[in-house]
C-alpha atoms as a PDB file:
ATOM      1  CA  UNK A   1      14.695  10.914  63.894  1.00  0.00           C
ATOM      2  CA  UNK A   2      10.923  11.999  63.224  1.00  0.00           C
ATOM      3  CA  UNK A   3      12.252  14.660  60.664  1.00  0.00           C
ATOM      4  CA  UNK A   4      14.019  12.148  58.801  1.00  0.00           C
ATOM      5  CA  UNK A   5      11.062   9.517  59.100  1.00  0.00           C
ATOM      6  CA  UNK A   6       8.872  12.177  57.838  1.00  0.00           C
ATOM      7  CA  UNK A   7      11.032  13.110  54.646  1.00  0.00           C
ATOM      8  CA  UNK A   8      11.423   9.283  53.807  1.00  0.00           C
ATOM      9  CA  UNK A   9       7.467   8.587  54.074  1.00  0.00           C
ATOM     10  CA  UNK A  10       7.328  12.183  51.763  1.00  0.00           C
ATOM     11  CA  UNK A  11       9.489  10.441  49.456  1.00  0.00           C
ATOM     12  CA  UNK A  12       7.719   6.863  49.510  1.00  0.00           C
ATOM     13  CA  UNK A  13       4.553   8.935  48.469  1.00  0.00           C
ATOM     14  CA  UNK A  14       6.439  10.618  45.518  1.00  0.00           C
ATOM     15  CA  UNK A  15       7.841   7.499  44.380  1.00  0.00           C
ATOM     16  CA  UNK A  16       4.566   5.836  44.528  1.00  0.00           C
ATOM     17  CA  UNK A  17       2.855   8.127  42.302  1.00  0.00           C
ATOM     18  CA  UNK A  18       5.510   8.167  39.886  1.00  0.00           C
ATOM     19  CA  UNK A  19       6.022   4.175  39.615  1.00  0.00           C
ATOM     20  CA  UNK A  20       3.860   3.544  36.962  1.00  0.00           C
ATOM     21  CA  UNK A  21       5.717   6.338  34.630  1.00  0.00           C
ATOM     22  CA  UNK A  22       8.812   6.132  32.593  1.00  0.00           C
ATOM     23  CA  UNK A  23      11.777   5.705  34.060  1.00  0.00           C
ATOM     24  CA  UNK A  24      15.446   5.449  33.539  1.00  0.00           C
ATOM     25  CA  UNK A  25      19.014   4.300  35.052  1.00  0.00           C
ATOM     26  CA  UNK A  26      22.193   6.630  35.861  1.00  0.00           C
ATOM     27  CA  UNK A  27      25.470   5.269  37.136  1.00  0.00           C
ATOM     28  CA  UNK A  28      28.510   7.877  37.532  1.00  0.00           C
ATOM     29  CA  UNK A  29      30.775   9.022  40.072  1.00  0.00           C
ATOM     30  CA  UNK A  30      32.733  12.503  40.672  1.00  0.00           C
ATOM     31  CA  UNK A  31      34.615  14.331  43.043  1.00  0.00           C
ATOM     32  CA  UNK A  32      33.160  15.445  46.527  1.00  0.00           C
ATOM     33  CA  UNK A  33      34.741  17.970  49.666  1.00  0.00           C
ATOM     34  CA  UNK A  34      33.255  18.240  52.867  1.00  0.00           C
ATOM     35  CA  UNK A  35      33.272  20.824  55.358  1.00  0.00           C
ATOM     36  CA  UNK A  36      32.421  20.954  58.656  1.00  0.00           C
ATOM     37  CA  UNK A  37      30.774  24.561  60.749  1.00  0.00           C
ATOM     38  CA  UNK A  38      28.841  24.675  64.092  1.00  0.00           C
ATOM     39  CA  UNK A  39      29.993  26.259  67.507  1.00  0.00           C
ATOM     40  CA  UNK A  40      31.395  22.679  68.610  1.00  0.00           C
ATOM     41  CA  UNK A  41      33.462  22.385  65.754  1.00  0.00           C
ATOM     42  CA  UNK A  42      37.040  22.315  66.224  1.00  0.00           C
ATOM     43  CA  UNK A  43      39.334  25.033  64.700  1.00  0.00           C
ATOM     44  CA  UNK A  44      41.066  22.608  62.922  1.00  0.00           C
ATOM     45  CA  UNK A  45      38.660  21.108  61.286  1.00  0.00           C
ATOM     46  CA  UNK A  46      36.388  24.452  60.493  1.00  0.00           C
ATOM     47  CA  UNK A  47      39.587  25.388  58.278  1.00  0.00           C
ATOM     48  CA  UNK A  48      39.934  22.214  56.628  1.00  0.00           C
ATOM     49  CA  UNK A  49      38.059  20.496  54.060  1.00  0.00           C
ATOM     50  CA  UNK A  50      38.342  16.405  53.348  1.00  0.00           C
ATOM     51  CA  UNK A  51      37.861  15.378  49.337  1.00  0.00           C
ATOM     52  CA  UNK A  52      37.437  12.554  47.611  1.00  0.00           C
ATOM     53  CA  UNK A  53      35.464  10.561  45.527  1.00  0.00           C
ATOM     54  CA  UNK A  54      31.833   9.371  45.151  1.00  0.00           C
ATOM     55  CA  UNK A  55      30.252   6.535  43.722  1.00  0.00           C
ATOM     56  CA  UNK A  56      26.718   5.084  43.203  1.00  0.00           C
ATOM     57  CA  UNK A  57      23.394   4.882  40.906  1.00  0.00           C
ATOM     58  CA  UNK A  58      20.055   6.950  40.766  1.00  0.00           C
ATOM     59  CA  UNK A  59      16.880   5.938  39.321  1.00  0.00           C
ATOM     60  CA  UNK A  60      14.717   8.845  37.675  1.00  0.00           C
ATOM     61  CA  UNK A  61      11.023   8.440  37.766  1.00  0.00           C
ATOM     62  CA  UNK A  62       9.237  10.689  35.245  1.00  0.00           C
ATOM     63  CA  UNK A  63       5.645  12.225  36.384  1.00  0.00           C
ATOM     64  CA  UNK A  64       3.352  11.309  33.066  1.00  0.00           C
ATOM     65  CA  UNK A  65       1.010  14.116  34.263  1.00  0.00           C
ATOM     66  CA  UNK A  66       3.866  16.706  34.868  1.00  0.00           C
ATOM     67  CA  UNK A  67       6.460  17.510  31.994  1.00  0.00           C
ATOM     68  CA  UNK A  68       9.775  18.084  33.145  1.00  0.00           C
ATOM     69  CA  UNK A  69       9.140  17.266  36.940  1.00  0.00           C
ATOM     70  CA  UNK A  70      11.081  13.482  38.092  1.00  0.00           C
ATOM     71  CA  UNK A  71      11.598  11.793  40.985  1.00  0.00           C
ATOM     72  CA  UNK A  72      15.281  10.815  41.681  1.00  0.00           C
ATOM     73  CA  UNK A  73      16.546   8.817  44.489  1.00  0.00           C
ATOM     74  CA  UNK A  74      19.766   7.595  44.430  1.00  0.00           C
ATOM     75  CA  UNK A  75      22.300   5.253  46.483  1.00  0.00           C
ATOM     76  CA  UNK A  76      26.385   6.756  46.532  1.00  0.00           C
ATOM     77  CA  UNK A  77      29.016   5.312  47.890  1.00  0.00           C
ATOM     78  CA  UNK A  78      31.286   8.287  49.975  1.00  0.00           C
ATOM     79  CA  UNK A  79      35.093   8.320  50.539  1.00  0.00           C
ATOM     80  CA  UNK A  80      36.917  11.503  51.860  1.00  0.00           C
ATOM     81  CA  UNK A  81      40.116  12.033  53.810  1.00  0.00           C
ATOM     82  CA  UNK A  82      42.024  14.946  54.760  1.00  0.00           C
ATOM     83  CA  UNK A  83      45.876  14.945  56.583  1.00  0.00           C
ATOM     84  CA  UNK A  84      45.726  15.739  60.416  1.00  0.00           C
ATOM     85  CA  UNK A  85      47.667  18.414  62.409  1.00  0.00           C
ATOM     86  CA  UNK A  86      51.248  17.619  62.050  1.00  0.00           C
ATOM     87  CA  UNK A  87      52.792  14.741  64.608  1.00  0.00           C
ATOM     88  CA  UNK A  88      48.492  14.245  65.618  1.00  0.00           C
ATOM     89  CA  UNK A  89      47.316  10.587  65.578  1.00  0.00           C
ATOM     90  CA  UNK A  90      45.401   9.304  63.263  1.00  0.00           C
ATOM     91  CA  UNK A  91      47.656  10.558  60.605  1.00  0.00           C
ATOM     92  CA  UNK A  92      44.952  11.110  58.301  1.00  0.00           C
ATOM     93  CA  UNK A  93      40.527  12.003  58.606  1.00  0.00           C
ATOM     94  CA  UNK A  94      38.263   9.622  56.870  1.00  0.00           C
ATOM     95  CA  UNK A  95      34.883   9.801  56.513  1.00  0.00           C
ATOM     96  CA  UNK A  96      33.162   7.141  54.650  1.00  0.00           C
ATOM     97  CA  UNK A  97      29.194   6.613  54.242  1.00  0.00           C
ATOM     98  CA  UNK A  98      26.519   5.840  51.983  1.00  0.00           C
ATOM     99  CA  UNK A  99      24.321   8.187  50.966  1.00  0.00           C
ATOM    100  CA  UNK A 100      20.392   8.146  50.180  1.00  0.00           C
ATOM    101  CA  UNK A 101      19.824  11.585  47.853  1.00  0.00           C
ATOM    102  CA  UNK A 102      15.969  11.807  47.374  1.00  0.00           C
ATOM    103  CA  UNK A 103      15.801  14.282  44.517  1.00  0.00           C
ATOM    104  CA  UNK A 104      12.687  15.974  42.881  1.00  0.00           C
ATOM    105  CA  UNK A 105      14.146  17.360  39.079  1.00  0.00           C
ATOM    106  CA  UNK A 106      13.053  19.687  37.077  1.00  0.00           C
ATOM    107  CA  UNK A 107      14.645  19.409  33.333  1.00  0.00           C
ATOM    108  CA  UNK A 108      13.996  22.097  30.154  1.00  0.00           C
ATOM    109  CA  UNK A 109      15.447  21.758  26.914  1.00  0.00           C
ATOM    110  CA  UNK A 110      18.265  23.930  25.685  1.00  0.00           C
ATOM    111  CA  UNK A 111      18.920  23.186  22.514  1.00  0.00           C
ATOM    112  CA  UNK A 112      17.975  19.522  20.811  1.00  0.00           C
ATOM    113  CA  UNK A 113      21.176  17.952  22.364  1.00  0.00           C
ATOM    114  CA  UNK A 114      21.589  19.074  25.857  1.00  0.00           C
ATOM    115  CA  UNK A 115      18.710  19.564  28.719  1.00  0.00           C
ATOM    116  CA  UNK A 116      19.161  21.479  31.979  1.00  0.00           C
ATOM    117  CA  UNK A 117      17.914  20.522  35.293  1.00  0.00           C
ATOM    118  CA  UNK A 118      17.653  21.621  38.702  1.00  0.00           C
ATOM    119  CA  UNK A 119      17.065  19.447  41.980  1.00  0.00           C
ATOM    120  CA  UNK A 120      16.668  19.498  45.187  1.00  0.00           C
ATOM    121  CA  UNK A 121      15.358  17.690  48.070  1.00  0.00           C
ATOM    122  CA  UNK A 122      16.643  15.696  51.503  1.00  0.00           C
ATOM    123  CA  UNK A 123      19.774  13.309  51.882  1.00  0.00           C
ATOM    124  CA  UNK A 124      20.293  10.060  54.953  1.00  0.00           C
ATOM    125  CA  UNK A 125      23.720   9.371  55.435  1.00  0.00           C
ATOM    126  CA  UNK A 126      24.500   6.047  57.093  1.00  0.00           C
ATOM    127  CA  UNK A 127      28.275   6.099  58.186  1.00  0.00           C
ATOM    128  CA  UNK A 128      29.768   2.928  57.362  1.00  0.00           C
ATOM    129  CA  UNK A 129      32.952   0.896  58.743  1.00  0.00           C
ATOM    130  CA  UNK A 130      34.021   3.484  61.457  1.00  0.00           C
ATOM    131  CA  UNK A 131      34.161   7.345  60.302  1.00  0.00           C
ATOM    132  CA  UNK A 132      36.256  10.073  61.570  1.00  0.00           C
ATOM    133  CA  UNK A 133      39.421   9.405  63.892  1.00  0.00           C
ATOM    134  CA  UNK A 134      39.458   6.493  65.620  1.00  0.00           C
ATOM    135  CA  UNK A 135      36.303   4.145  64.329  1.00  0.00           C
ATOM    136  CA  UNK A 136      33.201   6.290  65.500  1.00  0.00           C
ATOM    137  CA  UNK A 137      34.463   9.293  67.191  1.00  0.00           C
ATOM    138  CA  UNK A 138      34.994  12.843  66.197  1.00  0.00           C
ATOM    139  CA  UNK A 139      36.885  15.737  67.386  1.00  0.00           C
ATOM    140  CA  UNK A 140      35.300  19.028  69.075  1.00  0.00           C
ATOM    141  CA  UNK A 141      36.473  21.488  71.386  1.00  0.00           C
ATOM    142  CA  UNK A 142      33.366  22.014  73.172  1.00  0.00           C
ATOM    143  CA  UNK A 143      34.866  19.663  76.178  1.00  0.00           C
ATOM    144  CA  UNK A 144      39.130  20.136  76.101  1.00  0.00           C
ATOM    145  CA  UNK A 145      39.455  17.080  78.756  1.00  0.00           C
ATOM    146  CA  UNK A 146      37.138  15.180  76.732  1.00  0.00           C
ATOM    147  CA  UNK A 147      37.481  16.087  73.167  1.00  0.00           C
ATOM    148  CA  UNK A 148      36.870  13.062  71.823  1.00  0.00           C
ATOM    149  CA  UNK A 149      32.926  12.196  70.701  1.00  0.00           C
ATOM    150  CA  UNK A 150      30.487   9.435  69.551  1.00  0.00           C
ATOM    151  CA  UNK A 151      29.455  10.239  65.932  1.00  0.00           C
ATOM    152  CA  UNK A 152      25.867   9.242  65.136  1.00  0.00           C
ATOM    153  CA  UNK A 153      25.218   6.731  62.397  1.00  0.00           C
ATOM    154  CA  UNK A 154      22.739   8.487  60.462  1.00  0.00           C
ATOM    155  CA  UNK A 155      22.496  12.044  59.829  1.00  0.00           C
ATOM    156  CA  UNK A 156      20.728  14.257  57.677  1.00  0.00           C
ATOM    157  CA  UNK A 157      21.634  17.256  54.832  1.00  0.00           C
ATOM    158  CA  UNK A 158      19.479  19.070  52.321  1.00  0.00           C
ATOM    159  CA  UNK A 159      20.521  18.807  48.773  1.00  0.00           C
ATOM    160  CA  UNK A 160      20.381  22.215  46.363  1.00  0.00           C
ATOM    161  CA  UNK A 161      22.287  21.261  42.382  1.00  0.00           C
ATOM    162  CA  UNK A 162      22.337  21.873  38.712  1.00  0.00           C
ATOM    163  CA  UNK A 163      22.621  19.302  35.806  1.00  0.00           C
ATOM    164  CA  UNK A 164      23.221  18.853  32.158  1.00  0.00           C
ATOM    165  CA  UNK A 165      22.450  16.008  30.109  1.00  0.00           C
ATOM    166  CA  UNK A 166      23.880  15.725  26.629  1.00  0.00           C
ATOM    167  CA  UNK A 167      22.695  13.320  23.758  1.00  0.00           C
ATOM    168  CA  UNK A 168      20.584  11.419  26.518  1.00  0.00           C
ATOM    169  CA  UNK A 169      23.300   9.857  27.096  1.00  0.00           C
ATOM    170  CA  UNK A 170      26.009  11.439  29.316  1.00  0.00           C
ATOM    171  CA  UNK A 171      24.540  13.636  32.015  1.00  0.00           C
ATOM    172  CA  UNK A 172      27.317  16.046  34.269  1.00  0.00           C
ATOM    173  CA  UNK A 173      25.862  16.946  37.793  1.00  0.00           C
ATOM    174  CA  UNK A 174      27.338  19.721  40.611  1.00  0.00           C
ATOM    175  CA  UNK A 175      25.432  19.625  43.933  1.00  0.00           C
ATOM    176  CA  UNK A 176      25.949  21.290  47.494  1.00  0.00           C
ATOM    177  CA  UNK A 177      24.511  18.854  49.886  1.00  0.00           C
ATOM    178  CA  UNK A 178      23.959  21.474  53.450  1.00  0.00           C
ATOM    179  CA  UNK A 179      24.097  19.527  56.848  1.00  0.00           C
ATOM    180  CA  UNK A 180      20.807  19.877  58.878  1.00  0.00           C
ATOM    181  CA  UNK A 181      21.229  17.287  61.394  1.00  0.00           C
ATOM    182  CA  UNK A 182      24.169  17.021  63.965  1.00  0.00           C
ATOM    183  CA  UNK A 183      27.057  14.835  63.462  1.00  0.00           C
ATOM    184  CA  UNK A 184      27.375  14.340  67.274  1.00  0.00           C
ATOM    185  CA  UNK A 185      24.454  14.062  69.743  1.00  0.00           C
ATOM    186  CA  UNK A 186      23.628  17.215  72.019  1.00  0.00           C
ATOM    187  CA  UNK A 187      26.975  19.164  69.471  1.00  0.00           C
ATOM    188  CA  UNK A 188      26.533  21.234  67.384  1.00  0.00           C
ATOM    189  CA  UNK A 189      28.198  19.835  64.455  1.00  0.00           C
ATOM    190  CA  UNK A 190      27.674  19.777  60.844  1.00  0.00           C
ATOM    191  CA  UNK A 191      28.760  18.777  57.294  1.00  0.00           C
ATOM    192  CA  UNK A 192      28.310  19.994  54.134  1.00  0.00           C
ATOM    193  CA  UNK A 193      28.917  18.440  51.002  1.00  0.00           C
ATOM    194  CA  UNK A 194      30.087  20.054  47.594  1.00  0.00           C
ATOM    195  CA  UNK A 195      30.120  17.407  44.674  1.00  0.00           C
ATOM    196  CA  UNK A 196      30.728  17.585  41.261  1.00  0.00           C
ATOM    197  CA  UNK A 197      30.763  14.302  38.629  1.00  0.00           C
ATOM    198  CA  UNK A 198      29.936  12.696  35.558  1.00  0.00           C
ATOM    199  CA  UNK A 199      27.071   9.753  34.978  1.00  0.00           C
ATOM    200  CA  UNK A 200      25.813   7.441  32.308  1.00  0.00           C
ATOM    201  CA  UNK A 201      22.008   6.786  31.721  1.00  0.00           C
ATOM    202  CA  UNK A 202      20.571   3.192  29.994  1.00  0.00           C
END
């Protein structure tokens, strides 16, 4: 919890210094897969991925004093599923959150149409109307008579991804989203989070 109060505080600052620049809207959504690794992990799911969609807006703050360099947080909307061992119950693995990307870009021109960017920075996850299996539980084989685990509400990745924004108008994004926190308390569980999608700016 002080690691992600400390990342949110970093990005309060960054926003803050940028709020006075230029600044501009992007709405999209895109396709996303999650995987899961750690030693509590079950087999099953270190072998399978869930995919899905995403959905949400970002707000990019430009730095007047830095070319290039924004500020991008953003709010997304995450819904993934994945089909269960055969005759298992649930039939199907959901996980479905909302996500807090807090981006710092760096864009260069590549021709006068189309500008490249690269981002990174720290991502809150807030699960949302019960997550994996049944409501708020999630599957690990660390304990076989008790395999069955409270997920934690919010949890924490690191955000690496590449972008390309044509006409300043459509802008197509591919990100890989690495899990730092863990998914259960005291397991070690984590997600990771490949998306790739389309957006809009006004």
């Amino acid at each position: 919890m002080k690691k992600i109060l400390i990342l949110l505080v970093f990005a309060t600052l960054l926003g803050g210094q940028a709020a006075k620049a230029q600044s501009e809207w992007n709405a999209g959504m895109g396709y996303a897969s999650t995987t899961f690794n750690g030693v509590d992990c079950s087999s099953f799911l270190s072998t399978h991925a869930l995919s899905g969609f995403y959905a949400g807006v970002s707000h990019e703050f430009y730095f007047s004093a830095l070319a290039g360099l924004t500020f991008e947080p953003s709010l997304l909307f995450y819904y993934q599923s994945g089909r269960n061992s055969n005759n298992a119950k649930p039939k199907y693995i959901k996980m479905h959150y909302l996500s807090l990307p807090l981006d710092v870009k760096y864009s260069f021109e590549l021709s006068p149409s189309m500008m490249a960017s690269i981002f990174t920075g720290p991502v809150l996850n807030v699960g949302v109307a019960g997550n994996l299996y049944n409501k708020n539980t999630f599957v690990t084989t660390k304990d076989l008579s008790d395999s069955m685990h409270p997920l934690t509400r919010v949890n924490l990745q690191w955000n690496f991804g590449i972008a390309a924004t044509i006409a300043q108008a459509v802008q197509i994004r591919i990100g890989y989203a690495l899990g730092v926190s863990r998914l259960i308390p005291e397991q070690e569980v984590h997600n990771n989070t490949f998306t790739v999608g389309a957006g809009f700016l006004f």
